[in-house]
PDB file of N, CA and C in Angstrom:
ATOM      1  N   UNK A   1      33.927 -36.455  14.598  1.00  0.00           N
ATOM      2  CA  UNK A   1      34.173 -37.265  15.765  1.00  0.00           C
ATOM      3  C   UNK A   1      35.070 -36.478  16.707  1.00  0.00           C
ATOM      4  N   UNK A   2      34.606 -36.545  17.719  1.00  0.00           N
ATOM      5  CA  UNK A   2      35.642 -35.976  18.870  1.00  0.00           C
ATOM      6  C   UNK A   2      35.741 -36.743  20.096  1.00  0.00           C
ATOM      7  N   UNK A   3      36.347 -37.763  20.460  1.00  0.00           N
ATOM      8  CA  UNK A   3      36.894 -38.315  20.893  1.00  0.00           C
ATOM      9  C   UNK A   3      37.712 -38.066  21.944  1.00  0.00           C
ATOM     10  N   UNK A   4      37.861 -36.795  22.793  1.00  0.00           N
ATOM     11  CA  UNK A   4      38.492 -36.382  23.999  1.00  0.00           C
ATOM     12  C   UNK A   4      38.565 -37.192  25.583  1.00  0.00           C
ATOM     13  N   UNK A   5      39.758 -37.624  26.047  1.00  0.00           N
ATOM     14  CA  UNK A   5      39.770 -38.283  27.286  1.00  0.00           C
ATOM     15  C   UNK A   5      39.386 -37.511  27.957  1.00  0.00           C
ATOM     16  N   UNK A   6      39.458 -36.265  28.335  1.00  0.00           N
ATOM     17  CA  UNK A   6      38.672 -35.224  29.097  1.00  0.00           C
ATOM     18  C   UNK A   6      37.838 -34.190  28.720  1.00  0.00           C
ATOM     19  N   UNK A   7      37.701 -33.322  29.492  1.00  0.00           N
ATOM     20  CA  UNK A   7      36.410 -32.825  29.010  1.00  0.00           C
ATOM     21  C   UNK A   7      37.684 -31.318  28.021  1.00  0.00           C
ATOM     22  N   UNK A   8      37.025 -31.069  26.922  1.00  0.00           N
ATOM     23  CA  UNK A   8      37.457 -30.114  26.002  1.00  0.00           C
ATOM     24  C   UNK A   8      36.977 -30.475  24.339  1.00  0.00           C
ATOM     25  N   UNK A   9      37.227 -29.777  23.786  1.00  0.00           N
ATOM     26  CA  UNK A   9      36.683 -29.504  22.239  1.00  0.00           C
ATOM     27  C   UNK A   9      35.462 -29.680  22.091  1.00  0.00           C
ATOM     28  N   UNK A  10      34.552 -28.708  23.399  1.00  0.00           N
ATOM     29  CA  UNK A  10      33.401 -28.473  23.011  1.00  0.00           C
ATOM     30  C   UNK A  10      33.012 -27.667  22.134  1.00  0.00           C
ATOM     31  N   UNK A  11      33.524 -26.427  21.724  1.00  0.00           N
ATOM     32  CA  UNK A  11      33.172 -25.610  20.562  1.00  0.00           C
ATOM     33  C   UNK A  11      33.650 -26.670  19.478  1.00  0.00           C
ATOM     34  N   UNK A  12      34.464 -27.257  19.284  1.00  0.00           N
ATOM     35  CA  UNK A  12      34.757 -27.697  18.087  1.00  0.00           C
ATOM     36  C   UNK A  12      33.168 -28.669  17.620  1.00  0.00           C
ATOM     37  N   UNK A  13      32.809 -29.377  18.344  1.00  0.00           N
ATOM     38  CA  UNK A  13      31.493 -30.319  18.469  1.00  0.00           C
ATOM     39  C   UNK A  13      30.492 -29.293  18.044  1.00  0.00           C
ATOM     40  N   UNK A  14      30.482 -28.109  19.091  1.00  0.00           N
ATOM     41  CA  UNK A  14      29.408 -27.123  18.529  1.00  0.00           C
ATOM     42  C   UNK A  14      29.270 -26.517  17.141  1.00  0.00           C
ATOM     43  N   UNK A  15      30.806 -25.882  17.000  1.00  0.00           N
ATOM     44  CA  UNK A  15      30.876 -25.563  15.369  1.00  0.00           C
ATOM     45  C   UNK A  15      30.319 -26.045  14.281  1.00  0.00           C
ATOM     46  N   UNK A  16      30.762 -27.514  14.355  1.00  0.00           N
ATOM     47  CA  UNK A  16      30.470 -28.586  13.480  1.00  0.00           C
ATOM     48  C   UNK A  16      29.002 -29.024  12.964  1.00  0.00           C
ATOM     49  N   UNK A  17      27.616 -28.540  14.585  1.00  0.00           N
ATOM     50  CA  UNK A  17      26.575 -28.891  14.003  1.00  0.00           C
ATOM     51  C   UNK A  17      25.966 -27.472  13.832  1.00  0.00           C
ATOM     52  N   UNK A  18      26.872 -26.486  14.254  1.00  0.00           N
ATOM     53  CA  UNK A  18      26.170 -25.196  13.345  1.00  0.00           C
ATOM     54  C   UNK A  18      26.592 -25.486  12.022  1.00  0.00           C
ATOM     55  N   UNK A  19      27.657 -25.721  11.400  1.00  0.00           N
ATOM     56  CA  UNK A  19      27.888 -25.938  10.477  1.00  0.00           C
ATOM     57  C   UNK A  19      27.113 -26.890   8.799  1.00  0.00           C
ATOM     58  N   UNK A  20      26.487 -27.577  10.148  1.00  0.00           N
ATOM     59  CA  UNK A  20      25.835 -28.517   9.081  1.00  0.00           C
ATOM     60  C   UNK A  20      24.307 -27.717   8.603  1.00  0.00           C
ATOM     61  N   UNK A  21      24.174 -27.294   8.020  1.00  0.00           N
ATOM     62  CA  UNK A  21      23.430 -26.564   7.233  1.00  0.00           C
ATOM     63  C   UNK A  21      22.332 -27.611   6.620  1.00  0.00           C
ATOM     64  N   UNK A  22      22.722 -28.273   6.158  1.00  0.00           N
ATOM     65  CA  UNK A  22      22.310 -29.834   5.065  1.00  0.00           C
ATOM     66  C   UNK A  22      21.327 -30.874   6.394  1.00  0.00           C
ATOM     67  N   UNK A  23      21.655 -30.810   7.512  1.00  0.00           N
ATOM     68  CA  UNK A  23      21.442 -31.535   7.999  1.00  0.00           C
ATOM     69  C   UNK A  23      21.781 -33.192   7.779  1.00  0.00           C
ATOM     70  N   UNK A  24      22.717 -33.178   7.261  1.00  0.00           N
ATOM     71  CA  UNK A  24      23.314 -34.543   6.813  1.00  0.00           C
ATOM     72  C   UNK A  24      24.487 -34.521   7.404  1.00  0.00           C
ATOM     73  N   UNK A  25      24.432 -35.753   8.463  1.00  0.00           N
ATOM     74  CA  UNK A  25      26.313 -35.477   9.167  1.00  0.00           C
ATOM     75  C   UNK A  25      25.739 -36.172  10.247  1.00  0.00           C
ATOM     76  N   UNK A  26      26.869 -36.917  11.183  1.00  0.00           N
ATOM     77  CA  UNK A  26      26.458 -37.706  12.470  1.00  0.00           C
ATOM     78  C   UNK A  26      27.216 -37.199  13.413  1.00  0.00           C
ATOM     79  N   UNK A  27      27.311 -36.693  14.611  1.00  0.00           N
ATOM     80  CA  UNK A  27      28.159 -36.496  15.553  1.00  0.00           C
ATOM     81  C   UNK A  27      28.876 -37.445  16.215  1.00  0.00           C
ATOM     82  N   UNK A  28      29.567 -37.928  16.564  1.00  0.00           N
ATOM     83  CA  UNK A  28      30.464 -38.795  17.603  1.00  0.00           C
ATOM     84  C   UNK A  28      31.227 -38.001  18.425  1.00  0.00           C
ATOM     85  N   UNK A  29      30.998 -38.167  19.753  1.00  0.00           N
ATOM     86  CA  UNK A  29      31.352 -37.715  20.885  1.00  0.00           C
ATOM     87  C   UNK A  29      31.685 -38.468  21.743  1.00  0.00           C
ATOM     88  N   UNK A  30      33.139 -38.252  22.534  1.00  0.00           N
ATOM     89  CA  UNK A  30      33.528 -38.737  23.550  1.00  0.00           C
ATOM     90  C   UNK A  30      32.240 -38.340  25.161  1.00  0.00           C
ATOM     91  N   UNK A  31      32.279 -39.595  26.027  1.00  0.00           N
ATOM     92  CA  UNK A  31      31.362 -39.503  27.032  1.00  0.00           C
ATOM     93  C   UNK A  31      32.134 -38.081  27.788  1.00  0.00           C
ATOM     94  N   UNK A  32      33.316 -38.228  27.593  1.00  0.00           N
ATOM     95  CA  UNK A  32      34.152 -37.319  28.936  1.00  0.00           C
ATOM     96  C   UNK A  32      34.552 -35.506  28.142  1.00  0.00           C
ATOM     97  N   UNK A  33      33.717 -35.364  27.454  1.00  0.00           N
ATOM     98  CA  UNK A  33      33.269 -33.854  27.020  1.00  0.00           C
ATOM     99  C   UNK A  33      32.260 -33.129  27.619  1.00  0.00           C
ATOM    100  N   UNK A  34      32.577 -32.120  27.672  1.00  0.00           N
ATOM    101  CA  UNK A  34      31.820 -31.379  28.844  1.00  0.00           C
ATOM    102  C   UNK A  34      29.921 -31.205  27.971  1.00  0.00           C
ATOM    103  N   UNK A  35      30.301 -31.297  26.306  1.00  0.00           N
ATOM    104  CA  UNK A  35      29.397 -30.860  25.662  1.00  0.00           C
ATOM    105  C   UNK A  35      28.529 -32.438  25.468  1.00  0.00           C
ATOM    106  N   UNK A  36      29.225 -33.659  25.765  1.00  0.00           N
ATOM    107  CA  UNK A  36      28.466 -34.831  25.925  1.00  0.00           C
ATOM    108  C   UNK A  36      26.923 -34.436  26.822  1.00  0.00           C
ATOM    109  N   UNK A  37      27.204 -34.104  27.733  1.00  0.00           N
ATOM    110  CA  UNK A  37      25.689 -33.672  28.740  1.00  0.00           C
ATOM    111  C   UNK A  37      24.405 -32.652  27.971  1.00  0.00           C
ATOM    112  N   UNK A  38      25.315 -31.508  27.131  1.00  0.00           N
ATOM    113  CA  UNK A  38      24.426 -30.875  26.064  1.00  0.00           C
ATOM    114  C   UNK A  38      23.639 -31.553  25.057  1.00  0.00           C
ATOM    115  N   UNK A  39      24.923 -31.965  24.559  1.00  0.00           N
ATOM    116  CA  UNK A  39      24.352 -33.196  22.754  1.00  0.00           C
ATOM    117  C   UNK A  39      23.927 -34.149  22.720  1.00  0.00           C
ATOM    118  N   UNK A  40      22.981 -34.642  23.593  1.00  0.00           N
ATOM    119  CA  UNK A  40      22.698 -35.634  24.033  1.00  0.00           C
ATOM    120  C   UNK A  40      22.520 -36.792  23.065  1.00  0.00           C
ATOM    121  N   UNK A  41      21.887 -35.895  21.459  1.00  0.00           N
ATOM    122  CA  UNK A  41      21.613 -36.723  20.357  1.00  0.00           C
ATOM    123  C   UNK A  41      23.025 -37.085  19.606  1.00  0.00           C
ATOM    124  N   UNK A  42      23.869 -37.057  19.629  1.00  0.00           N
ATOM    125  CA  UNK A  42      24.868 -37.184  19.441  1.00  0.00           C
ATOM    126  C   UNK A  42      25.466 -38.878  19.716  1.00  0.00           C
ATOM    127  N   UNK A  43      26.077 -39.717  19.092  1.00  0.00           N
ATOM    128  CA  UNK A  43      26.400 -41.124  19.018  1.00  0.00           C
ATOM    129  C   UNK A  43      27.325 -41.075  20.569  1.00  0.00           C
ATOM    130  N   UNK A  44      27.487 -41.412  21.460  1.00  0.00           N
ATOM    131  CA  UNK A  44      28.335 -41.086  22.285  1.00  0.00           C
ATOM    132  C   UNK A  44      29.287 -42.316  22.661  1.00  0.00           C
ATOM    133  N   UNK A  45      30.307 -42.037  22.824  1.00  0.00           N
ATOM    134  CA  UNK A  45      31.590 -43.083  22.983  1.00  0.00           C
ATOM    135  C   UNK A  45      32.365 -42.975  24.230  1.00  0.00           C
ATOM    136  N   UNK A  46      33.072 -44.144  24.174  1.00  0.00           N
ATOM    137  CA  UNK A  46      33.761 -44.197  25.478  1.00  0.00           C
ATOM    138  C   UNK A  46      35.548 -44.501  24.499  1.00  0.00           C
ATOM    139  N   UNK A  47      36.329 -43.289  24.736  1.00  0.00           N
ATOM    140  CA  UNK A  47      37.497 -43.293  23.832  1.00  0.00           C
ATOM    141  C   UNK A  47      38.528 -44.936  24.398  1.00  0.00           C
ATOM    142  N   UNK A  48      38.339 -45.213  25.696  1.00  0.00           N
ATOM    143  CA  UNK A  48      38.798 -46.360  26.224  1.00  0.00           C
ATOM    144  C   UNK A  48      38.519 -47.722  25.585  1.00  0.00           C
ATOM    145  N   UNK A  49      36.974 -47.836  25.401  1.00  0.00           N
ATOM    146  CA  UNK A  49      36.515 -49.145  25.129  1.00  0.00           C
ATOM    147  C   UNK A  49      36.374 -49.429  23.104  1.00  0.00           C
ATOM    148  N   UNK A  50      37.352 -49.365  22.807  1.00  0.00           N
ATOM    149  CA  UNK A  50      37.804 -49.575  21.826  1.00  0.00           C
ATOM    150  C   UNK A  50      36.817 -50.351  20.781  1.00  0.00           C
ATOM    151  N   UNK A  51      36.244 -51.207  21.347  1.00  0.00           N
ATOM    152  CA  UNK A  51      35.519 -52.553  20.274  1.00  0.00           C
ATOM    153  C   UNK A  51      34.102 -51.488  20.340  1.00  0.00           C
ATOM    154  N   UNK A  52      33.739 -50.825  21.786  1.00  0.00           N
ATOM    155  CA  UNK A  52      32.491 -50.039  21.367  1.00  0.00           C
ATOM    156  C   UNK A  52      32.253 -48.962  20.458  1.00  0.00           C
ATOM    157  N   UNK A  53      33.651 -48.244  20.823  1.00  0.00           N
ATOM    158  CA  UNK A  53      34.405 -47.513  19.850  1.00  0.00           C
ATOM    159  C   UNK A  53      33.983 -47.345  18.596  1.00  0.00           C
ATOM    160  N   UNK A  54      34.673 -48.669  18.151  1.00  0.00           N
ATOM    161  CA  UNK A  54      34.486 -49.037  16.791  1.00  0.00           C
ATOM    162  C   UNK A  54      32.681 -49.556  16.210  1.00  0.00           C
ATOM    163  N   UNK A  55      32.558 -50.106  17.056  1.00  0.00           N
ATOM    164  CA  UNK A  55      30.748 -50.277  16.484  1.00  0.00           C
ATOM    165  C   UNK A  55      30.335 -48.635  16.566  1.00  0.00           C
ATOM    166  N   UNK A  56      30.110 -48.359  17.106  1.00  0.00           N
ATOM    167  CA  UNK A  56      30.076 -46.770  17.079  1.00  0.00           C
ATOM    168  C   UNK A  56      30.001 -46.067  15.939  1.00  0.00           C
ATOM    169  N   UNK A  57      31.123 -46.305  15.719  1.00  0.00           N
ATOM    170  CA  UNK A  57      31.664 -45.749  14.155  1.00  0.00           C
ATOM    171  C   UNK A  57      30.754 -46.582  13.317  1.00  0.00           C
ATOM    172  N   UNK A  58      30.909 -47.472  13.127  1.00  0.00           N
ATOM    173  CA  UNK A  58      30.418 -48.423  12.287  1.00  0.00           C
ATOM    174  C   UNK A  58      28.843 -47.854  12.243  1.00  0.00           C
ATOM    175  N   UNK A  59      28.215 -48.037  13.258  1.00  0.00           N
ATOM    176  CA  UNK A  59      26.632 -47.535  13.914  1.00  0.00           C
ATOM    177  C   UNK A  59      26.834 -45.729  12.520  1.00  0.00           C
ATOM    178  N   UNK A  60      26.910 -44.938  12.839  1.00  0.00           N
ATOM    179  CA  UNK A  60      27.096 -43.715  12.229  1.00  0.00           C
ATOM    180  C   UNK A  60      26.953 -43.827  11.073  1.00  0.00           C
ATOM    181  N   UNK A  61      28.187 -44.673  10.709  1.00  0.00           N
ATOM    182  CA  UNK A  61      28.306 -44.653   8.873  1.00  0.00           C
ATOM    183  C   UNK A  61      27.164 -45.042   7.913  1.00  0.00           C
ATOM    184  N   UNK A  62      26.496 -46.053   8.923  1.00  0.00           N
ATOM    185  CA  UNK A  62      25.605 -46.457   8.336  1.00  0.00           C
ATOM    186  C   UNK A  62      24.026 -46.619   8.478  1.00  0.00           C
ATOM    187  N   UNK A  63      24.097 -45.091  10.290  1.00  0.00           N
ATOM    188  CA  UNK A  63      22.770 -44.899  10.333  1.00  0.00           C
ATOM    189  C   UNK A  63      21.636 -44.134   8.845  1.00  0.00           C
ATOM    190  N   UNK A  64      20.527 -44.323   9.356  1.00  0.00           N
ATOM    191  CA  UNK A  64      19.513 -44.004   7.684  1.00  0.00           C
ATOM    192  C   UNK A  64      18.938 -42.709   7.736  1.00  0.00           C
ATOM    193  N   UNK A  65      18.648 -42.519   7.002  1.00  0.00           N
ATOM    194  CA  UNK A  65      18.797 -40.819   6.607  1.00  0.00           C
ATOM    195  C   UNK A  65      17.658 -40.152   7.485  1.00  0.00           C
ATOM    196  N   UNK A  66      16.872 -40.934   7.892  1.00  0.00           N
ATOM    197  CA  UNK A  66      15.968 -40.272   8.226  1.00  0.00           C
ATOM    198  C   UNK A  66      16.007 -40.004  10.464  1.00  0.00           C
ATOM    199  N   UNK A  67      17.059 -40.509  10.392  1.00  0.00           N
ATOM    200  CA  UNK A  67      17.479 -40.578  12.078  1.00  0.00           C
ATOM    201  C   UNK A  67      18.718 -39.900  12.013  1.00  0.00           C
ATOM    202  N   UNK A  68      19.402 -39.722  10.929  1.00  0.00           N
ATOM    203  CA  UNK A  68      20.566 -38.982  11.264  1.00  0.00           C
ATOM    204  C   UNK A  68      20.224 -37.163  10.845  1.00  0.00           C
ATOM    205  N   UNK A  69      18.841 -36.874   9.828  1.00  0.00           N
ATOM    206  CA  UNK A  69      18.338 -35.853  10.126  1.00  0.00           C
ATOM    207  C   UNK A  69      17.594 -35.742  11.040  1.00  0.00           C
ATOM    208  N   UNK A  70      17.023 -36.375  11.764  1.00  0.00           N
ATOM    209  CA  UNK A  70      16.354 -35.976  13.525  1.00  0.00           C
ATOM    210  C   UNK A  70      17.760 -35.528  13.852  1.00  0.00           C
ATOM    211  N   UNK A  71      18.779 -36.493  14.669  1.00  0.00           N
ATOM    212  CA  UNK A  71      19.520 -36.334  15.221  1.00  0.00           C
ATOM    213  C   UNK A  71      20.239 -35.099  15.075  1.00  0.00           C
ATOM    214  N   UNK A  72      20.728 -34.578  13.974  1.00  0.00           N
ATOM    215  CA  UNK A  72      21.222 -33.322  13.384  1.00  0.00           C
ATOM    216  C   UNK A  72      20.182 -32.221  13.644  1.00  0.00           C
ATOM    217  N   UNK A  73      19.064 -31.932  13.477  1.00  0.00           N
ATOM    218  CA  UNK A  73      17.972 -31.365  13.445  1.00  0.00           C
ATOM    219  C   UNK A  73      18.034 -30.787  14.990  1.00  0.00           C
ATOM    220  N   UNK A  74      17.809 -31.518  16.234  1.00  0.00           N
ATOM    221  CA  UNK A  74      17.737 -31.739  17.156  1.00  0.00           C
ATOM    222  C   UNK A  74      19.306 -31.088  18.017  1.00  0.00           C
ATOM    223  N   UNK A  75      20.543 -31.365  17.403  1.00  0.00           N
ATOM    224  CA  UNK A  75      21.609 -31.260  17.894  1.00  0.00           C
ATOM    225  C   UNK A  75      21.696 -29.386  17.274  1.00  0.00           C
ATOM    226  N   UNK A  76      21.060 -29.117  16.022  1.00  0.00           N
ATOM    227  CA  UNK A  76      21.446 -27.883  15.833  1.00  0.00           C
ATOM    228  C   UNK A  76      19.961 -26.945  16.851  1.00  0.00           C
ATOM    229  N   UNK A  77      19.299 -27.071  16.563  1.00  0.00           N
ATOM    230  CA  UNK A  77      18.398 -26.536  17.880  1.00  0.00           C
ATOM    231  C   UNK A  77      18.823 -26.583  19.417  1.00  0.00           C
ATOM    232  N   UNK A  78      19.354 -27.426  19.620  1.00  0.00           N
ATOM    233  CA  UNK A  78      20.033 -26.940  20.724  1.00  0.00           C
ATOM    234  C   UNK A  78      20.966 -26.026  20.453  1.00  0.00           C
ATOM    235  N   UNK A  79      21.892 -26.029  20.156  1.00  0.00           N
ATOM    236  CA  UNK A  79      23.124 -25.332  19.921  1.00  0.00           C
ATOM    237  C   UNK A  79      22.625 -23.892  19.918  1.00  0.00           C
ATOM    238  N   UNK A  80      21.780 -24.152  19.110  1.00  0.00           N
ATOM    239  CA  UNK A  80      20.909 -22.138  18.723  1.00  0.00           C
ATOM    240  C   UNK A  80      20.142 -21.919  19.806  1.00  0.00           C
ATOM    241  N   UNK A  81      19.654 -22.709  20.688  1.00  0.00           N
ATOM    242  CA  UNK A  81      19.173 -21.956  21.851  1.00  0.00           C
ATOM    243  C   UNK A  81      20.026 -21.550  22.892  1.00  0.00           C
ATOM    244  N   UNK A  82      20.961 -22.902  23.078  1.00  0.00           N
ATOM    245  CA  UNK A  82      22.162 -22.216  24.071  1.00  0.00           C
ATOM    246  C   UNK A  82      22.974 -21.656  23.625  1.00  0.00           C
ATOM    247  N   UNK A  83      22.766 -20.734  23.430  1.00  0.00           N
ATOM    248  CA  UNK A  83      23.780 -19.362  23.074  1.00  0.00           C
ATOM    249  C   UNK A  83      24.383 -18.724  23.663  1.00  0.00           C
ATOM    250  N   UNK A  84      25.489 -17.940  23.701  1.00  0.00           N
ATOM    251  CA  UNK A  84      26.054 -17.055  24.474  1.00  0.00           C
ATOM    252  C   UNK A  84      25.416 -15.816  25.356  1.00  0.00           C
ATOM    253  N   UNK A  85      23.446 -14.976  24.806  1.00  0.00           N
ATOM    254  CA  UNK A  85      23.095 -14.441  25.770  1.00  0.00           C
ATOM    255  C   UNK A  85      22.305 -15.440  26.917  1.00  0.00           C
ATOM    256  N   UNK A  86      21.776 -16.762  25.986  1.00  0.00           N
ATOM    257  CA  UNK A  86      21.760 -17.742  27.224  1.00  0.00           C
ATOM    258  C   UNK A  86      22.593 -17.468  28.273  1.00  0.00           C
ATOM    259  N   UNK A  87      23.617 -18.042  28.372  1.00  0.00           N
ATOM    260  CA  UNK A  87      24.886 -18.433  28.894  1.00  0.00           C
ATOM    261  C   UNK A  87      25.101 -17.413  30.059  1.00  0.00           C
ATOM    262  N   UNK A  88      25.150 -16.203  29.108  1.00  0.00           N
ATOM    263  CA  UNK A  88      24.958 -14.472  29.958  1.00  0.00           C
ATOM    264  C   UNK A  88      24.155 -14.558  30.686  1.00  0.00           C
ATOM    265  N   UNK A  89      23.032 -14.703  30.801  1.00  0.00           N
ATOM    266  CA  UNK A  89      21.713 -14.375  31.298  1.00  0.00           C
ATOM    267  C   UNK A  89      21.939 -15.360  32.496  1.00  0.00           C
ATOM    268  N   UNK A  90      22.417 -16.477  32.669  1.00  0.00           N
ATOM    269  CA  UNK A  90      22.355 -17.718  33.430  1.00  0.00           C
ATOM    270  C   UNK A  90      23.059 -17.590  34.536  1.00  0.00           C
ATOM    271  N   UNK A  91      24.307 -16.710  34.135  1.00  0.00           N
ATOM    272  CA  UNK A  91      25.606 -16.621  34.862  1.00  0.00           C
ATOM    273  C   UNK A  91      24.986 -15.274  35.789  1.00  0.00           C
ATOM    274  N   UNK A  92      24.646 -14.549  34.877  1.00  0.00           N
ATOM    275  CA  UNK A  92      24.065 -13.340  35.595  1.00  0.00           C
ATOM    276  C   UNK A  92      23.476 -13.458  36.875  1.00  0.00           C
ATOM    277  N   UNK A  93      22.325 -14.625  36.018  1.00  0.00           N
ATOM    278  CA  UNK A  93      20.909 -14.840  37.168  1.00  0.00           C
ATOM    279  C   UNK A  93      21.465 -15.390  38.740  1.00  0.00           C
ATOM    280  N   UNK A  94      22.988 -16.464  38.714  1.00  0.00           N
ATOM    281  CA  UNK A  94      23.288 -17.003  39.382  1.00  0.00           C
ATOM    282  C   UNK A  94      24.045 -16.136  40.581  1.00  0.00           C
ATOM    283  N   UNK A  95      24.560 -15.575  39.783  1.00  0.00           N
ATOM    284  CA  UNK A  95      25.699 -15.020  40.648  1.00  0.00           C
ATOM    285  C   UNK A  95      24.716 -13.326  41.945  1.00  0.00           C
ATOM    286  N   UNK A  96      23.629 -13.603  41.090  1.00  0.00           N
ATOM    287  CA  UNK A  96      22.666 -12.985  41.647  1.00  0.00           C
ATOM    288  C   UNK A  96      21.798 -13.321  42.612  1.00  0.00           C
ATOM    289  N   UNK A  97      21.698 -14.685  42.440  1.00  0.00           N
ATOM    290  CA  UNK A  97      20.813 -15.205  43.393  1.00  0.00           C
ATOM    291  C   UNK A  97      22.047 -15.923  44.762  1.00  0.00           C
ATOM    292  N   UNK A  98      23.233 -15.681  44.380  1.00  0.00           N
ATOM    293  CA  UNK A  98      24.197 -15.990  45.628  1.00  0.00           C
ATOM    294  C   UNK A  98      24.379 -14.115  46.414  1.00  0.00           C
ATOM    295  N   UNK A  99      24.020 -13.341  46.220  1.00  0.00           N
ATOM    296  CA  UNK A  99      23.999 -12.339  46.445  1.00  0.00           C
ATOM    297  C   UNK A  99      22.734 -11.865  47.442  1.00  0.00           C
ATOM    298  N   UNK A 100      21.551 -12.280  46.897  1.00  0.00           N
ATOM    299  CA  UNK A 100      20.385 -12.701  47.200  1.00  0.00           C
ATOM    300  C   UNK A 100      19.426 -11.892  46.167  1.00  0.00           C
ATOM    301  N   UNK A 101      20.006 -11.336  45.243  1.00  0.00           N
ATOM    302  CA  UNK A 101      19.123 -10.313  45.007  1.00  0.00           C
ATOM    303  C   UNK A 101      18.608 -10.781  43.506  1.00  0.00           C
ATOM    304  N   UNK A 102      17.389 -10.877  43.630  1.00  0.00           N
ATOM    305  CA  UNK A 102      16.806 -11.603  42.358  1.00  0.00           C
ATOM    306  C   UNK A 102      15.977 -10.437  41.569  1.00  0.00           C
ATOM    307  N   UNK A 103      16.261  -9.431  41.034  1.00  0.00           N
ATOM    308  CA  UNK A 103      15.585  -8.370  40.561  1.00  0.00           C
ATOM    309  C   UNK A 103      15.105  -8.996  38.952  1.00  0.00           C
ATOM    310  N   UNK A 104      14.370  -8.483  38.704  1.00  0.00           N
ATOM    311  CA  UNK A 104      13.860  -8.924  37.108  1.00  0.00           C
ATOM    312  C   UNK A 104      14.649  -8.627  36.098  1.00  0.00           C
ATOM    313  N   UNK A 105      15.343  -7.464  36.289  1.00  0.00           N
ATOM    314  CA  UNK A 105      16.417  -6.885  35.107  1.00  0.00           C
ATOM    315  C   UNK A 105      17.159  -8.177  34.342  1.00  0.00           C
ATOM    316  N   UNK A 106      17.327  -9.035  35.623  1.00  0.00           N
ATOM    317  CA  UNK A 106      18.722 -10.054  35.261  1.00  0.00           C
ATOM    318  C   UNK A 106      18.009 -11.322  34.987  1.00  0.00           C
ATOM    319  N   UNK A 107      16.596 -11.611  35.173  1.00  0.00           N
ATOM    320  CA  UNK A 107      15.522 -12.792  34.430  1.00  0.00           C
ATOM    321  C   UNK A 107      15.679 -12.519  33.241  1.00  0.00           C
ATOM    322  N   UNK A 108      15.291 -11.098  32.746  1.00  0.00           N
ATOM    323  CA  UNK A 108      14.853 -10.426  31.494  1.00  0.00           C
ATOM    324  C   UNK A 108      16.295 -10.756  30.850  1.00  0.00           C
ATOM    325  N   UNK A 109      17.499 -10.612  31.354  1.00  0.00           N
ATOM    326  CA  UNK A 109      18.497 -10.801  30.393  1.00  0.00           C
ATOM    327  C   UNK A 109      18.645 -12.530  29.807  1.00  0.00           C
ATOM    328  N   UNK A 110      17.942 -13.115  30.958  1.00  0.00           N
ATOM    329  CA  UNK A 110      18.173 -14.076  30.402  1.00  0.00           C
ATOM    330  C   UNK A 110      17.395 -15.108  29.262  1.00  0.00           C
ATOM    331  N   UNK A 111      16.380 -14.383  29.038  1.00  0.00           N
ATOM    332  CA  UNK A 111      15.330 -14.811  28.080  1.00  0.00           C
ATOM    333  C   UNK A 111      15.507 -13.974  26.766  1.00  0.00           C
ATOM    334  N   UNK A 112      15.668 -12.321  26.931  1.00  0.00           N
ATOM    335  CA  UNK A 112      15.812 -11.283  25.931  1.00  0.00           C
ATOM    336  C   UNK A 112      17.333 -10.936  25.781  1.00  0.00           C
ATOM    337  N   UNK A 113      17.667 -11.161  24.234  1.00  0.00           N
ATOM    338  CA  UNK A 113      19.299 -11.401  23.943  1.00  0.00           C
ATOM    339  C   UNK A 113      19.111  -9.810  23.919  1.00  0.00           C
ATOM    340  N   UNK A 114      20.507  -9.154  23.823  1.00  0.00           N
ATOM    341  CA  UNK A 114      20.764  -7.422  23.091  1.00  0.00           C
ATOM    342  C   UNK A 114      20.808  -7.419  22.204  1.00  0.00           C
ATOM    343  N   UNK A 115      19.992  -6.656  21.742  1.00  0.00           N
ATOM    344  CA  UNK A 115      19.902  -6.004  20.156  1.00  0.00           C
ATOM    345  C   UNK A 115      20.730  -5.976  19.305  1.00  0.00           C
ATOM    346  N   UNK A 116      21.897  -6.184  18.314  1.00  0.00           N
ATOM    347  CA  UNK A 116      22.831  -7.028  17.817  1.00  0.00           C
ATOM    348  C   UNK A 116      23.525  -5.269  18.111  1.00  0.00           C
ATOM    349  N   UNK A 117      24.730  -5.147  17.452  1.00  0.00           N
ATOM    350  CA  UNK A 117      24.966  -3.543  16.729  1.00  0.00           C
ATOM    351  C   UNK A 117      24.815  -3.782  15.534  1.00  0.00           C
ATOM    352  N   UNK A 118      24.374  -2.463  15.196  1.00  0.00           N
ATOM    353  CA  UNK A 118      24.189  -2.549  13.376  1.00  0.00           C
ATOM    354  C   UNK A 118      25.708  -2.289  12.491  1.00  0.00           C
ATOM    355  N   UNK A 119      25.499  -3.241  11.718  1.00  0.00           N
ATOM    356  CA  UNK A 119      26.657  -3.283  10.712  1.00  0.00           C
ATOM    357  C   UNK A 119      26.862  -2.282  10.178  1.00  0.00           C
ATOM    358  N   UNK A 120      26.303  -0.911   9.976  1.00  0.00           N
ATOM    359  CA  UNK A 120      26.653   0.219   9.513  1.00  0.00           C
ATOM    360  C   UNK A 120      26.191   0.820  10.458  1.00  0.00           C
ATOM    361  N   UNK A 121      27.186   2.166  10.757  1.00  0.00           N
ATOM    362  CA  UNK A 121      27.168   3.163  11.642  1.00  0.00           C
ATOM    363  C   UNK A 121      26.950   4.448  11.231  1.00  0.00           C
TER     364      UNK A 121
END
């Protein structure tokens, strides 16, 4: 559960459904996280409204196995597509197209990640 009045502890949200491996686990998310707009599958809360709050919770504990693996399923596929050469590639493309210059090099980065480095040298 992350529960933030403003927007922050989005990696922590992210971590959590890389983490889930099992696909067994429910997210709860505050509306006012920046990663609320990403996780869409995610239970989402309003940290203010307390009684919704709490059904919320309640809702989670005792959703059925077979919607809280969609939901998980769904929340870790995202996560693995928006990735950091995503992210790269996006920022790239943008700051490019305020420039005006839309060359392919900087499309291509944003679809094709870099080649990792190899763990032995």
């Amino acid at each position: 559960m992350v529960s933030s009045l403003h927007g922050s502890m989005n990696l922590v949200a992210k971590e959590y459904v890389a983490a889930k491996n099992d696909r067994n686990g429910v997210l709860v998310l505050s509306y006012f996280t920046g990663a609320a707009r990403e996780l869409s599958q995610a239970l989402l809360i309003n940290p203010h409204d307390t009684e919704t709050f709490a059904d919320t919770l309640a809702a989670a504990l005792t959703i059925d196995v077979e919607e809280r693996g969609w939901r998980m399923r769904t929340l870790r596929d995202t996560v693995e597509r928006n990735n950091i050469y995503r992210w790269a590639g996006t920022m790239l493309t943008t700051l490019a197209s305020l420039r005006g210059d839309t060359g392919t090099s900087l499309r291509e980065a944003e679809v094709l990640p870099p080649t990792p480095f190899p763990l032995e040298l």
